[in-house]
Protein backbone atom coordinates (compact mmCIF):
# COMPACT_ATOMS: atom_id res chain seq x y z
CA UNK A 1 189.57 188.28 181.97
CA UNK A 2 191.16 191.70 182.30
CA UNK A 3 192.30 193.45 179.38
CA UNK A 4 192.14 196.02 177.09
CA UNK A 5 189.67 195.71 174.07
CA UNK A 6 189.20 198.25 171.28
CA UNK A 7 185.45 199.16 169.45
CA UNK A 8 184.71 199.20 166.02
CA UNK A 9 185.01 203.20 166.30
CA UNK A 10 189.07 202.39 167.37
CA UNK A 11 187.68 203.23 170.98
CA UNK A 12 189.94 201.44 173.57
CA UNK A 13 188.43 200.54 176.73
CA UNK A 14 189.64 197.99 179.54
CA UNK A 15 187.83 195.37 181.97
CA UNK A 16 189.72 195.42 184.60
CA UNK A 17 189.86 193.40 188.37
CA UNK A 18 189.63 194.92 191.89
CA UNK A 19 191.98 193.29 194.41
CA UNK A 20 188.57 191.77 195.56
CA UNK A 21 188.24 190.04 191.81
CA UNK A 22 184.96 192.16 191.09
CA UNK A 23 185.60 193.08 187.12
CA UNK A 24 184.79 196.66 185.93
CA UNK A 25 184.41 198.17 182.37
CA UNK A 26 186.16 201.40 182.24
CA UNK A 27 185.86 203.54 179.05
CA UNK A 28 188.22 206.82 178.13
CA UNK A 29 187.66 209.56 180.62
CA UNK A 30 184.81 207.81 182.90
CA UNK A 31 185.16 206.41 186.34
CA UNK A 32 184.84 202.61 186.66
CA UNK A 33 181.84 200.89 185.73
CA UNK A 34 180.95 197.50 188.06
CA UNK A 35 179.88 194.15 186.21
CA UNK A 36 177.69 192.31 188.04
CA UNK A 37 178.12 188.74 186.80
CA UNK A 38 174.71 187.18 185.36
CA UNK A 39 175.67 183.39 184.31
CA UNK A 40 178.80 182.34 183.49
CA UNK A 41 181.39 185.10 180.78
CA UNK A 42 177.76 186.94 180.83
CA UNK A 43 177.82 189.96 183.28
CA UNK A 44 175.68 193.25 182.98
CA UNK A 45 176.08 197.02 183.91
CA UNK A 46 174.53 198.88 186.90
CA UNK A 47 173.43 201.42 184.18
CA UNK A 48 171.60 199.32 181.66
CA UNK A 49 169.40 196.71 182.35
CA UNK A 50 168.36 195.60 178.28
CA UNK A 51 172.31 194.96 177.66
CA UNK A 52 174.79 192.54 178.02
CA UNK A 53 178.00 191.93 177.81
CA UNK A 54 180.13 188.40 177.56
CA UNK A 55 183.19 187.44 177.29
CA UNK A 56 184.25 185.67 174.13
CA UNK A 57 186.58 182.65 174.71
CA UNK A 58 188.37 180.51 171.65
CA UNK A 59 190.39 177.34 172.43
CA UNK A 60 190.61 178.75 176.49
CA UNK A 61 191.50 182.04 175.47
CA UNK A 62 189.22 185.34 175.69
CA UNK A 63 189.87 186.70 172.46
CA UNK A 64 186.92 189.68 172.78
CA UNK A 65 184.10 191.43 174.59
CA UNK A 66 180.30 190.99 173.14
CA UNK A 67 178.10 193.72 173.63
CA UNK A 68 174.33 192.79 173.25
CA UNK A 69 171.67 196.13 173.50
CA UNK A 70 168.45 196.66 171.51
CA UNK A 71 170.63 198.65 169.01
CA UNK A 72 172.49 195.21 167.99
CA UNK A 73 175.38 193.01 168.93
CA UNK A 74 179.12 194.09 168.55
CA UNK A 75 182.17 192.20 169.27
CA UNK A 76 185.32 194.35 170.75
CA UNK A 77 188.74 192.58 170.19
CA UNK A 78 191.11 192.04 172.90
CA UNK A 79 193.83 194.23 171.75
């Protein structure tokens, strides 16, 4: 599930996987971010405990990350 995905703001920001397969979130100019994995594509950040974040698969494929906070839902693209 690695990849690079872009925000609606053109913001491009990459999951990527430790040799250990632990998956991180890191945006423009900030160190890594862990995922801890909740259920299934669903994993959460250290730093927020109201959001979410899930992998979005289509026929197999991930084809974008979902971010879910109490300001809304947005889908990022894998670019």
């Amino acid at each position: 599930m690695p990849g690079a995905h872009e925000t609606p703001g053109g913001v491009k920001i990459q999951v990527t996987a430790a040799p250990d397969g632990k998956l991180a979130l890191v945006l423009p100019g900030q160190p890594a971010i862990p995922l801890t994995q909740l259920k299934g594509l669903t994993f959460r950040t250290p730093q927020f405990s109201d959001e979410t974040l899930e992998f979005v698969v289509v026929e197999g494929r991930v084809t974008g990350l979902k971010q879910r906070a109490p300001s809304g839902e947005f889908t990022f693209p894998k670019k």
